[in-house]
PDB file of N, CA and C in Angstrom:
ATOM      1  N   UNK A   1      -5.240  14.621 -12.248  1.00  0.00           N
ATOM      2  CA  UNK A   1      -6.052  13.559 -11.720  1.00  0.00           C
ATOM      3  C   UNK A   1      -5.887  13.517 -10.202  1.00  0.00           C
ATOM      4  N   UNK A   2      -7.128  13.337  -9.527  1.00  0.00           N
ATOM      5  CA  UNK A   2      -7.225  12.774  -7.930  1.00  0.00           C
ATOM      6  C   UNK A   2      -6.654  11.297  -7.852  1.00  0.00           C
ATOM      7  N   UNK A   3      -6.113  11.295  -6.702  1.00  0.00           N
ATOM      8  CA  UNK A   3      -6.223   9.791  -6.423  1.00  0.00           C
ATOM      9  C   UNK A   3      -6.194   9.860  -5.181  1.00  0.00           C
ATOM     10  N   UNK A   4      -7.291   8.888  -4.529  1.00  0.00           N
ATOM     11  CA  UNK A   4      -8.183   8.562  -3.173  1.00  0.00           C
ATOM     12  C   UNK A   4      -7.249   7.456  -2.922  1.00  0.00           C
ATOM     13  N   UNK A   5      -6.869   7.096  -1.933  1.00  0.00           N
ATOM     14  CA  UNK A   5      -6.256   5.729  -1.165  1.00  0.00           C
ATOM     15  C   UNK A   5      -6.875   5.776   0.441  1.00  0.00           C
ATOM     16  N   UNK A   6      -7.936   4.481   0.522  1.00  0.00           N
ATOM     17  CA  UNK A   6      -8.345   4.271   1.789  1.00  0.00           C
ATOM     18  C   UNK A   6      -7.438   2.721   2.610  1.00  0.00           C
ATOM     19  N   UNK A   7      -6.609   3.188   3.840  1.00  0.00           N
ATOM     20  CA  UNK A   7      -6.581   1.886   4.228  1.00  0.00           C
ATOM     21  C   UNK A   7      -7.367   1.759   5.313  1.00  0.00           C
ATOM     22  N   UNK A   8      -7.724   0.551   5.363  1.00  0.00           N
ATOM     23  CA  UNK A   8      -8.787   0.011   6.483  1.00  0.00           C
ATOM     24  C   UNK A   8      -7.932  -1.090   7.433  1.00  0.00           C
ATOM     25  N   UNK A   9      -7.845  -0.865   8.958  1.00  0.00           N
ATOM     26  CA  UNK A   9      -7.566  -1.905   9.645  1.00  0.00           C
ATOM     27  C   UNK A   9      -9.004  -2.745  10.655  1.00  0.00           C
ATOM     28  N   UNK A  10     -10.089  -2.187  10.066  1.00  0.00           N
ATOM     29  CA  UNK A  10     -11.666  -2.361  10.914  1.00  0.00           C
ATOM     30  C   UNK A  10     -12.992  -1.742  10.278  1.00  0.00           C
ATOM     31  N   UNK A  11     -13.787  -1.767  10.963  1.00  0.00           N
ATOM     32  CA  UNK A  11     -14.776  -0.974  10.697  1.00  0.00           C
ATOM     33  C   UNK A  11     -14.457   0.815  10.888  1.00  0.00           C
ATOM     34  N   UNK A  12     -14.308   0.679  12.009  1.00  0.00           N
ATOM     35  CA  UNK A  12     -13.914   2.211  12.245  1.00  0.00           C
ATOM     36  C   UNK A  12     -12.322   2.732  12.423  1.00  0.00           C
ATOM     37  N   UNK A  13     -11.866   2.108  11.832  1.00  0.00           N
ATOM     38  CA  UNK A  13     -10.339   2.155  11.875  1.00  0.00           C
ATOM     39  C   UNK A  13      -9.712   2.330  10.004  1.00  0.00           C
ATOM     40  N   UNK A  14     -10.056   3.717   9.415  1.00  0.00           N
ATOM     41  CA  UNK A  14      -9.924   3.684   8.044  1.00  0.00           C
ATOM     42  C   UNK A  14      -8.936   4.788   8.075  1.00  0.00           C
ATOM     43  N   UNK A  15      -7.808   5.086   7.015  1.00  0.00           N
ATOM     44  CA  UNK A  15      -7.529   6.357   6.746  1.00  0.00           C
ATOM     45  C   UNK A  15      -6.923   6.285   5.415  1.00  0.00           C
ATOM     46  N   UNK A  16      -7.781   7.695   5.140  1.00  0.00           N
ATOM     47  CA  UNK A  16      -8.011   8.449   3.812  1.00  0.00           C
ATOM     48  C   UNK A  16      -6.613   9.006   3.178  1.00  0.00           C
ATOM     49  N   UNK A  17      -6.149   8.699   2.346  1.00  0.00           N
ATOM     50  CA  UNK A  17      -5.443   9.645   1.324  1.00  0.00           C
ATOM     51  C   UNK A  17      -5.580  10.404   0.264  1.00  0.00           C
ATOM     52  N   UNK A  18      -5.225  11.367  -0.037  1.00  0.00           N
ATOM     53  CA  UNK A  18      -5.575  12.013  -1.353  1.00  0.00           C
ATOM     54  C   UNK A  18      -4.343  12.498  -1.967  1.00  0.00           C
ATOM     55  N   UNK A  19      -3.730  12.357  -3.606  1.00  0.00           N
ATOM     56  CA  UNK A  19      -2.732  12.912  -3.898  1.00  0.00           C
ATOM     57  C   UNK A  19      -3.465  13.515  -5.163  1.00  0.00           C
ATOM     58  N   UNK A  20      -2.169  14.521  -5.562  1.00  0.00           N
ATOM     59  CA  UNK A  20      -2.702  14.793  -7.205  1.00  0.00           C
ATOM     60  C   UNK A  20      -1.667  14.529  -8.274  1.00  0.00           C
ATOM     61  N   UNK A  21      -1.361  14.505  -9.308  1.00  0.00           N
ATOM     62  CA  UNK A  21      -0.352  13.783 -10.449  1.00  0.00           C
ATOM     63  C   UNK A  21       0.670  14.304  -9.786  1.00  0.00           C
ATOM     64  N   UNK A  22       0.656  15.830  -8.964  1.00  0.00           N
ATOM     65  CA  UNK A  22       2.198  16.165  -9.035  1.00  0.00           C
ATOM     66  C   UNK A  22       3.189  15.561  -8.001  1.00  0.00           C
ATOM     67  N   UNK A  23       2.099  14.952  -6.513  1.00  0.00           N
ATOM     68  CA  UNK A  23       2.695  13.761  -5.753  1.00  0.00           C
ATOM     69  C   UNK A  23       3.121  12.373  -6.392  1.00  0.00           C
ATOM     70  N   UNK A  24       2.542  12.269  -7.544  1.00  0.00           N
ATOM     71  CA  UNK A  24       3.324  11.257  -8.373  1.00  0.00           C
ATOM     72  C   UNK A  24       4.295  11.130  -9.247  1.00  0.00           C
ATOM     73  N   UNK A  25       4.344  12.449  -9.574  1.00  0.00           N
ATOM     74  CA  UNK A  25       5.427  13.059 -10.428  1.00  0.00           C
ATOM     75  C   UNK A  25       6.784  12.844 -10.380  1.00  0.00           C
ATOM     76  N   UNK A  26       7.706  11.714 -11.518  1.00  0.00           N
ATOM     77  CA  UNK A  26       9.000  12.126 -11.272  1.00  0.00           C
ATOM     78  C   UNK A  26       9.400  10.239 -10.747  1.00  0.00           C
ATOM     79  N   UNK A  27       8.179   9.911 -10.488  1.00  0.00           N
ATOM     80  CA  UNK A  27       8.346   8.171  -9.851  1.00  0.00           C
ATOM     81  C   UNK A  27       7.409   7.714 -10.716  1.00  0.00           C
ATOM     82  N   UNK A  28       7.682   6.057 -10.693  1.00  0.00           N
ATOM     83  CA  UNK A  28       7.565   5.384 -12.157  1.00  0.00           C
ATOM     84  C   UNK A  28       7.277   3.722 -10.931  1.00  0.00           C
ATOM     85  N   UNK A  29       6.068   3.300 -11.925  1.00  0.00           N
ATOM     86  CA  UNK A  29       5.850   1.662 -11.447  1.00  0.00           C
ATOM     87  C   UNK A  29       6.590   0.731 -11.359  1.00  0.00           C
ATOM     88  N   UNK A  30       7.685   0.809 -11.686  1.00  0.00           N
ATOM     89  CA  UNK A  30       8.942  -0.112 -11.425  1.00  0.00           C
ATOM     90  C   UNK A  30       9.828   0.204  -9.811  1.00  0.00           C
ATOM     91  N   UNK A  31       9.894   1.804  -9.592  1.00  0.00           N
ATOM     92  CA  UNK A  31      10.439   2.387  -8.715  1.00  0.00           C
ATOM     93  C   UNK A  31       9.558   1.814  -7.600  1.00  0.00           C
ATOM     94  N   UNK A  32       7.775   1.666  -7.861  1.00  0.00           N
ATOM     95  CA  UNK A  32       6.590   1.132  -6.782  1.00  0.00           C
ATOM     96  C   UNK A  32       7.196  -0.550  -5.931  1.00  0.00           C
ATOM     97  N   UNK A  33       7.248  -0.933  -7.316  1.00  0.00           N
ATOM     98  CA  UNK A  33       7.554  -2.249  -6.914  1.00  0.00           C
ATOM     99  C   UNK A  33       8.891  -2.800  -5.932  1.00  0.00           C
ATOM    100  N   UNK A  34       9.441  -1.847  -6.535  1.00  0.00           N
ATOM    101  CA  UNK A  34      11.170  -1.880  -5.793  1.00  0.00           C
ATOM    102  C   UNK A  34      10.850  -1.695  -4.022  1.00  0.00           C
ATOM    103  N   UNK A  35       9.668  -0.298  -3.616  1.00  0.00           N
ATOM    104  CA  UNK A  35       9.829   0.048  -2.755  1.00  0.00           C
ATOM    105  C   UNK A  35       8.869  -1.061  -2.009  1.00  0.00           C
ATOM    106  N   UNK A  36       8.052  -1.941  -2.511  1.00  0.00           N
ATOM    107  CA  UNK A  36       7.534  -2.437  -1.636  1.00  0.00           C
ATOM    108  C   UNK A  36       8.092  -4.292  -1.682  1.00  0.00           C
ATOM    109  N   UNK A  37       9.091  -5.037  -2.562  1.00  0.00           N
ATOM    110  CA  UNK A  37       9.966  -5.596  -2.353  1.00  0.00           C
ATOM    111  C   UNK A  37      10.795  -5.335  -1.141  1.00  0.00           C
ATOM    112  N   UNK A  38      11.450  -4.106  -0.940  1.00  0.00           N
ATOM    113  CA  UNK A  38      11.979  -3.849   0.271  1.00  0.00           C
ATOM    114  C   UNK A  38      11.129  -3.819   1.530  1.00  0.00           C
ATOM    115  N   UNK A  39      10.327  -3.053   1.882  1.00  0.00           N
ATOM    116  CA  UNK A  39       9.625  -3.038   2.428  1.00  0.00           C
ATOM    117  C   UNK A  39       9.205  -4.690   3.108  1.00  0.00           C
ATOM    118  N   UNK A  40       8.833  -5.730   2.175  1.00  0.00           N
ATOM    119  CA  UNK A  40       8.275  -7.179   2.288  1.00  0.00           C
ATOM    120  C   UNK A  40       9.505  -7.289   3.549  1.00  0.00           C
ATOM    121  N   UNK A  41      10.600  -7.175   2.482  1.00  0.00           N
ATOM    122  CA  UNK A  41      11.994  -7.484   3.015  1.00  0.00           C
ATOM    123  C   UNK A  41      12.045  -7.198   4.610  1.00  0.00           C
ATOM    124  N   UNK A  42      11.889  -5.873   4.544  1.00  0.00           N
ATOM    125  CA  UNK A  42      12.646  -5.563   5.738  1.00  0.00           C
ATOM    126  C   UNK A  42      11.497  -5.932   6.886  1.00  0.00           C
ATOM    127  N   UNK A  43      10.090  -5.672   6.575  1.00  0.00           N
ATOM    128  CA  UNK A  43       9.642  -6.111   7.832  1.00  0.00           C
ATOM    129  C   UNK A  43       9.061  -7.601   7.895  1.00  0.00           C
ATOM    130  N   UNK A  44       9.685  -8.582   7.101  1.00  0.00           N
ATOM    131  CA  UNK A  44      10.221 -10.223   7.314  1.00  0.00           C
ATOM    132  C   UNK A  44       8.524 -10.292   7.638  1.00  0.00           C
ATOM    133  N   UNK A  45       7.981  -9.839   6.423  1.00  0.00           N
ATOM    134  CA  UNK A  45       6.365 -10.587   5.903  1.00  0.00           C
ATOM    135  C   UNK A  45       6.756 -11.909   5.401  1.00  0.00           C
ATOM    136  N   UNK A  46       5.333 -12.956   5.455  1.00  0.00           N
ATOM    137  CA  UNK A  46       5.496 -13.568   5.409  1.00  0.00           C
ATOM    138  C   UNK A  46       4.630 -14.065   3.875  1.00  0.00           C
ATOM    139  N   UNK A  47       5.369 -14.776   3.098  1.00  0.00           N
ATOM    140  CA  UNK A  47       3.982 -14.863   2.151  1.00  0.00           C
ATOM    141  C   UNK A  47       2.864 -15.647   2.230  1.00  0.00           C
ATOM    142  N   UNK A  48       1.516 -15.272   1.782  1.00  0.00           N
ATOM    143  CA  UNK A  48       0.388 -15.137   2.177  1.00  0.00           C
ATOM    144  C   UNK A  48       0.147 -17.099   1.495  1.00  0.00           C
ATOM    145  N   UNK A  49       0.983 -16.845   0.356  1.00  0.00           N
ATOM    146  CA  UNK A  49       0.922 -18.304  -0.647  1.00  0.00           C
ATOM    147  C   UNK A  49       2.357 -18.804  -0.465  1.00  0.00           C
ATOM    148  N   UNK A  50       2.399 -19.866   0.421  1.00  0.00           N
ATOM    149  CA  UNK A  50       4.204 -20.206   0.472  1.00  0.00           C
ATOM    150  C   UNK A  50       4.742 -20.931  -0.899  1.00  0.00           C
ATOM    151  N   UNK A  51       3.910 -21.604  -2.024  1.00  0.00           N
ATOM    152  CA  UNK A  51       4.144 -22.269  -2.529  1.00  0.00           C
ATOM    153  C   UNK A  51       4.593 -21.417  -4.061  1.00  0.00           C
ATOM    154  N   UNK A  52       3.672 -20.258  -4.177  1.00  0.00           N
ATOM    155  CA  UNK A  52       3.767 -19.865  -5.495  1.00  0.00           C
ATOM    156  C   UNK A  52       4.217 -18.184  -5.369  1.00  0.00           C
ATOM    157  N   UNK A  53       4.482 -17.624  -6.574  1.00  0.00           N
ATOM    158  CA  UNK A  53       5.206 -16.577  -6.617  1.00  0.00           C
ATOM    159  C   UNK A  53       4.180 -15.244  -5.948  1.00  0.00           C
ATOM    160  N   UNK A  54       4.784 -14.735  -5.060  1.00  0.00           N
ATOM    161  CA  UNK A  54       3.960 -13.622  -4.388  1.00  0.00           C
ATOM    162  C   UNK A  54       3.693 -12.116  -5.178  1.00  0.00           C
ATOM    163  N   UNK A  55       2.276 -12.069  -5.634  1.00  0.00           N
ATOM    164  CA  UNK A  55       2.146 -10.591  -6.323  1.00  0.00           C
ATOM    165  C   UNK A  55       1.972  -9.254  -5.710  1.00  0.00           C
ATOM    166  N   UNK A  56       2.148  -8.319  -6.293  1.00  0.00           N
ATOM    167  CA  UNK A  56       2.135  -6.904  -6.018  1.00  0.00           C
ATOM    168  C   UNK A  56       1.265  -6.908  -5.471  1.00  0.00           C
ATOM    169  N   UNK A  57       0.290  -7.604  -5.182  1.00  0.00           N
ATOM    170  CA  UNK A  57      -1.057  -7.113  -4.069  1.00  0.00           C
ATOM    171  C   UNK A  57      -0.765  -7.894  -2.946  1.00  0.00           C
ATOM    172  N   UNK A  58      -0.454  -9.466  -3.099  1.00  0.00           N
ATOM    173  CA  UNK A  58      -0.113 -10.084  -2.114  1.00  0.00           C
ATOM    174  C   UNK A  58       1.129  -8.970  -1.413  1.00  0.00           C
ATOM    175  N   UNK A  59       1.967  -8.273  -1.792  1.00  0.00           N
ATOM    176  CA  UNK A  59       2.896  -7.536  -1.166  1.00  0.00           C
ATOM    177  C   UNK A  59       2.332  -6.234  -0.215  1.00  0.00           C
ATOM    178  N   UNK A  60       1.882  -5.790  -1.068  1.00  0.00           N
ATOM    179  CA  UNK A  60       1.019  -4.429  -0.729  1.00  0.00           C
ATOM    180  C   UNK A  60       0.285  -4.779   0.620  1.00  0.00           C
ATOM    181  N   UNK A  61      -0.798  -5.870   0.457  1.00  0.00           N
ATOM    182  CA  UNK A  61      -1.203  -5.999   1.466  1.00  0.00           C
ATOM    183  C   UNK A  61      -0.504  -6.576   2.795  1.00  0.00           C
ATOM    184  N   UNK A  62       0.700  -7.252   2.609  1.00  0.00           N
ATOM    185  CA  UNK A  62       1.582  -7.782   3.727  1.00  0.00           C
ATOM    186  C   UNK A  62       2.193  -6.656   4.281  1.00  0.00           C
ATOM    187  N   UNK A  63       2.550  -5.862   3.597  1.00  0.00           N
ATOM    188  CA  UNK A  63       3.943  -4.870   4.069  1.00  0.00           C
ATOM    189  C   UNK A  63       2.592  -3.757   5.154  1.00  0.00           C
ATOM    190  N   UNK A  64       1.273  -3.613   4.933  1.00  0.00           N
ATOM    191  CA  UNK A  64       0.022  -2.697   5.709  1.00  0.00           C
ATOM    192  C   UNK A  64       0.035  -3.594   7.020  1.00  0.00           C
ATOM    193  N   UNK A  65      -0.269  -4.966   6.561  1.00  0.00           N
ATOM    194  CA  UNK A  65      -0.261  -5.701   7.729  1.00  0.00           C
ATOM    195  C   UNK A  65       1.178  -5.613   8.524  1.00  0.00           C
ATOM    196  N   UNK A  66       2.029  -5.742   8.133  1.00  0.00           N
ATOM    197  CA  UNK A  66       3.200  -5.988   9.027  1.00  0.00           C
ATOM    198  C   UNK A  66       3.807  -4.901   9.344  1.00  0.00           C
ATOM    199  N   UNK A  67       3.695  -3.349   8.606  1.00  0.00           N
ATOM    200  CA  UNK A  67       3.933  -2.180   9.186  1.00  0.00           C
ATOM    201  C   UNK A  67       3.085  -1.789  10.343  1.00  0.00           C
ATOM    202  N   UNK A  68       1.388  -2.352  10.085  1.00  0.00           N
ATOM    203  CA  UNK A  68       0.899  -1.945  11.110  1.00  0.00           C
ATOM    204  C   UNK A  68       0.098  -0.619  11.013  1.00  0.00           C
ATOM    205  N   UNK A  69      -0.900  -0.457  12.042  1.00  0.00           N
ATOM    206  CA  UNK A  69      -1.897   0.488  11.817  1.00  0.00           C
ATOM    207  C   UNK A  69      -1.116   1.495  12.321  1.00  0.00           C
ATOM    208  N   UNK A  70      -0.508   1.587  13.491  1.00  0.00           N
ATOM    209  CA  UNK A  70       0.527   2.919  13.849  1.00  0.00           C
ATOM    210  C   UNK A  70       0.774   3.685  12.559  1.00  0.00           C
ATOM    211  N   UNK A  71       1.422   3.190  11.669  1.00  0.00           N
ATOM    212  CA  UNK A  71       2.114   3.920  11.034  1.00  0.00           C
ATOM    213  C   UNK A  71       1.019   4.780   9.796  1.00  0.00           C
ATOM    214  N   UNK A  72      -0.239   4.336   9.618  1.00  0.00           N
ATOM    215  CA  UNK A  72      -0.953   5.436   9.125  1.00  0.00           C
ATOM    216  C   UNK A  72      -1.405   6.032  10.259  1.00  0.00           C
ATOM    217  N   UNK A  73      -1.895   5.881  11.480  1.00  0.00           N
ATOM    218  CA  UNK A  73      -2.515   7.029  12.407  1.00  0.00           C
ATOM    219  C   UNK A  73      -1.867   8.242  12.151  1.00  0.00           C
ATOM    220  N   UNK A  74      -0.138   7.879  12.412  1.00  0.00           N
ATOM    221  CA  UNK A  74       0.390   9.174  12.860  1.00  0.00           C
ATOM    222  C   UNK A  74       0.192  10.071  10.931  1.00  0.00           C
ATOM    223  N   UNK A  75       0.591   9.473   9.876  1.00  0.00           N
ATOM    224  CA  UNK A  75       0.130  10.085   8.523  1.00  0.00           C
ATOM    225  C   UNK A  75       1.785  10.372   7.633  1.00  0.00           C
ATOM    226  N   UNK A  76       2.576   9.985   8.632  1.00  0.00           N
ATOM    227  CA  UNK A  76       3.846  10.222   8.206  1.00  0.00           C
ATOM    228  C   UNK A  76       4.307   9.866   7.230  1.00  0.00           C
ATOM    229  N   UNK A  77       5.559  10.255   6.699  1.00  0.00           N
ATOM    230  CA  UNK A  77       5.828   9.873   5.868  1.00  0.00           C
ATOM    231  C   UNK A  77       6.095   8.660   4.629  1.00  0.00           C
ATOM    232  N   UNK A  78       6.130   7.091   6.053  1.00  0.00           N
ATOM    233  CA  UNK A  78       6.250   6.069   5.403  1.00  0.00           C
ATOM    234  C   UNK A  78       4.613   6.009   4.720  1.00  0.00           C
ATOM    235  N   UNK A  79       3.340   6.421   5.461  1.00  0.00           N
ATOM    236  CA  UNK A  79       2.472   6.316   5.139  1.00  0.00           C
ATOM    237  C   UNK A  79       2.148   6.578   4.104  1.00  0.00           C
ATOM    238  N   UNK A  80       2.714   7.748   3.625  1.00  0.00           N
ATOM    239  CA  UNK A  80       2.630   8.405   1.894  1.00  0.00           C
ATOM    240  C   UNK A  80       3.317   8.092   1.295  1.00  0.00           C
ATOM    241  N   UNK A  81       4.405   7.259   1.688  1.00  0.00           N
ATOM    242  CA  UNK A  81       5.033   6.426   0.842  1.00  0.00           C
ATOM    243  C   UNK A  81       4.501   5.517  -0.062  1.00  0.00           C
ATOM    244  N   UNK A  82       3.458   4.649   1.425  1.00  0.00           N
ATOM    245  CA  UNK A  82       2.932   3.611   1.138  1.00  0.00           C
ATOM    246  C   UNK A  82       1.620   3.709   0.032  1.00  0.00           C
ATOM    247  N   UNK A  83       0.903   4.936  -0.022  1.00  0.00           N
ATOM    248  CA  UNK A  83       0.077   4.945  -0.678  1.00  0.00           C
ATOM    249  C   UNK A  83       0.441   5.473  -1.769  1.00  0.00           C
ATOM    250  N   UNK A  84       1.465   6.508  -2.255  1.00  0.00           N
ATOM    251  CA  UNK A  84       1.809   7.008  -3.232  1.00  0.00           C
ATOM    252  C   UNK A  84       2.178   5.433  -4.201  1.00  0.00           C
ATOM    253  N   UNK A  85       3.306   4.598  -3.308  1.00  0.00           N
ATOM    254  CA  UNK A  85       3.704   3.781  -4.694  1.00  0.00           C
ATOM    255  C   UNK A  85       2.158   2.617  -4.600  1.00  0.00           C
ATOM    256  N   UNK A  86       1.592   2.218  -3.753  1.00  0.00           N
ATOM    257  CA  UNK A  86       0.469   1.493  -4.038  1.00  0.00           C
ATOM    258  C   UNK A  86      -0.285   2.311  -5.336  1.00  0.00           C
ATOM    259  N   UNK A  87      -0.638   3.120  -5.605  1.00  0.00           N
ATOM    260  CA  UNK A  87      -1.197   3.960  -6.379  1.00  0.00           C
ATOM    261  C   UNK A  87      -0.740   3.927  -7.901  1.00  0.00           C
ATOM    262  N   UNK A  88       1.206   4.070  -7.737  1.00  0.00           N
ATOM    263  CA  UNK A  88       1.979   3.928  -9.000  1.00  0.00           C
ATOM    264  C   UNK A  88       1.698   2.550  -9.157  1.00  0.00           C
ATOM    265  N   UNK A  89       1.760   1.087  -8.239  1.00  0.00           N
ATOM    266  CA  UNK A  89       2.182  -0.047  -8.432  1.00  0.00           C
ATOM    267  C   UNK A  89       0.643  -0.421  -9.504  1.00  0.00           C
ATOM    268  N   UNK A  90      -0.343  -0.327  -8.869  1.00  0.00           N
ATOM    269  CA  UNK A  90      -1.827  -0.788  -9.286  1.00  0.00           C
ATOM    270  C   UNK A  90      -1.784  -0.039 -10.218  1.00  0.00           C
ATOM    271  N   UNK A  91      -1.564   1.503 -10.290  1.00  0.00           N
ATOM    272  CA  UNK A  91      -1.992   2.040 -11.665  1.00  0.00           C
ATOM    273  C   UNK A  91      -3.380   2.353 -12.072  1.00  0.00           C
ATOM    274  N   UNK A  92      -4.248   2.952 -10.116  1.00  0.00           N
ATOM    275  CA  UNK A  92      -5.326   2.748 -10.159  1.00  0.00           C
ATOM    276  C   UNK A  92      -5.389   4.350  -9.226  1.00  0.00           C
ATOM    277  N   UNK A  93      -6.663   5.068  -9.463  1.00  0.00           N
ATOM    278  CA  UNK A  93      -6.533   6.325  -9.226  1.00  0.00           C
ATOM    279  C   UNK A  93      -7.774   6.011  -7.711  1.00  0.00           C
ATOM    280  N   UNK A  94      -7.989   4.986  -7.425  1.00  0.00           N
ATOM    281  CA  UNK A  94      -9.434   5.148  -6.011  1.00  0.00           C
ATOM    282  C   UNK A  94      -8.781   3.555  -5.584  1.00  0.00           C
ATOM    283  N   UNK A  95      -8.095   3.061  -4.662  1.00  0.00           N
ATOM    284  CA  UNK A  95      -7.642   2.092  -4.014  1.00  0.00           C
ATOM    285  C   UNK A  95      -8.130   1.909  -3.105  1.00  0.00           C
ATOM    286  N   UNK A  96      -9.235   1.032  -2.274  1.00  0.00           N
ATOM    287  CA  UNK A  96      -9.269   0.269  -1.081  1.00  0.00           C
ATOM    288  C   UNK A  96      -8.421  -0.643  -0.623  1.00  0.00           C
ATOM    289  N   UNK A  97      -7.785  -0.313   0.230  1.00  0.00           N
ATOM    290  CA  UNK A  97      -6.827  -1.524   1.279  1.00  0.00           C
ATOM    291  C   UNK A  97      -7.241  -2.044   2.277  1.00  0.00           C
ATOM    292  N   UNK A  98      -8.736  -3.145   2.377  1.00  0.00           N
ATOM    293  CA  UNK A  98      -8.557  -3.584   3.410  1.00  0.00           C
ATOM    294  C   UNK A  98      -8.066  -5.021   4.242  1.00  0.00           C
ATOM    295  N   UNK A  99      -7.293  -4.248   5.004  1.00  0.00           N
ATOM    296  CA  UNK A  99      -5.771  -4.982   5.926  1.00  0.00           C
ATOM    297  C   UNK A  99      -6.491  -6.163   6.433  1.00  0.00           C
ATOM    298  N   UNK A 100      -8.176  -6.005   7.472  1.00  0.00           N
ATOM    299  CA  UNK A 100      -8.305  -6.737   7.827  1.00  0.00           C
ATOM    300  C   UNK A 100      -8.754  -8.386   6.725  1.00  0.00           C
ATOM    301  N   UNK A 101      -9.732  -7.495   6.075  1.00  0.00           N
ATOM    302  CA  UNK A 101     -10.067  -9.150   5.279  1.00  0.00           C
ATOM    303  C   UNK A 101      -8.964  -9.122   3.964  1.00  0.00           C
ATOM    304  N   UNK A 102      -8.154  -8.807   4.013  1.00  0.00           N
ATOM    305  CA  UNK A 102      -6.497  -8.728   3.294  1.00  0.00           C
ATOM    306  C   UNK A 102      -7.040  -8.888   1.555  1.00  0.00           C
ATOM    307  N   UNK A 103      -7.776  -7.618   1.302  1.00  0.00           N
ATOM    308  CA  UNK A 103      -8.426  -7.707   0.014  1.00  0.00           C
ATOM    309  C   UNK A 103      -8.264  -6.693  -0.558  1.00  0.00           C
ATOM    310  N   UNK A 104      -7.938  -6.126  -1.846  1.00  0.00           N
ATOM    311  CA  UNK A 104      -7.735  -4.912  -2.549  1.00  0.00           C
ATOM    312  C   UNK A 104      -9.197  -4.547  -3.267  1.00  0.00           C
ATOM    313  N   UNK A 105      -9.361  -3.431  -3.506  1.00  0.00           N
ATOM    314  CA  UNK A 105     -10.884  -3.108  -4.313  1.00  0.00           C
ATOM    315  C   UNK A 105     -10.349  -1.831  -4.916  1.00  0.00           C
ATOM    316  N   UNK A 106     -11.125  -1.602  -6.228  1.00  0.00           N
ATOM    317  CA  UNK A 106     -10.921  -0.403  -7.100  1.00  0.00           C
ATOM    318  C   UNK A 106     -12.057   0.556  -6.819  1.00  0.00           C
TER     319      UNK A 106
END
């Protein structure tokens, strides 16, 4: 299987991922969640809902926002991090991330 991951910080500010099962291979949706718990963690996001329990998308999309567009330009590694476990976490093979109107789409 393909899997497409677009994040968007604009109109013209998008970047494309593509993996195939074997970039997923070996990591598991629990391992997703772990990495982007930390992630929340370490770059002291804020939650989006202060009152109620924050979900895997509410996360996903904080940790893009608060890592920042830098870190997909350059394509590095946290970047494929980020899309590999977004990919395991959703469990969805074509992901839109967009950062700006802080909305997920299949």
């Amino acid at each position: 299987m393909l899997y497409h991951v677009v994040v968007m910080f604009g109109k013209d500010k998008q970047y494309e991922f593509k993996m195939s099962d074997g970039d997923l291979a070996g990591r598991s949706a629990e391992e997703a969640r772990r990495w982007f718990d930390k992630e929340f963690t370490d770059l002291e996001c804020e939650p989006s809902n202060p009152v109620g329990k924050v979900l895997i998308i509410d996360k996903i999309l904080s940790v893009a926002r608060y890592g920042g567009e830098s870190r997909f330009v350059d394509g590095k590694d946290w970047a494929h991090d980020f899309v590999r476990y977004a990919a395991l976490a959703l469990g969805r093979d074509t992901i839109r991330v967009d950062v700006a109107s802080f909305s997920i789409s299949y």
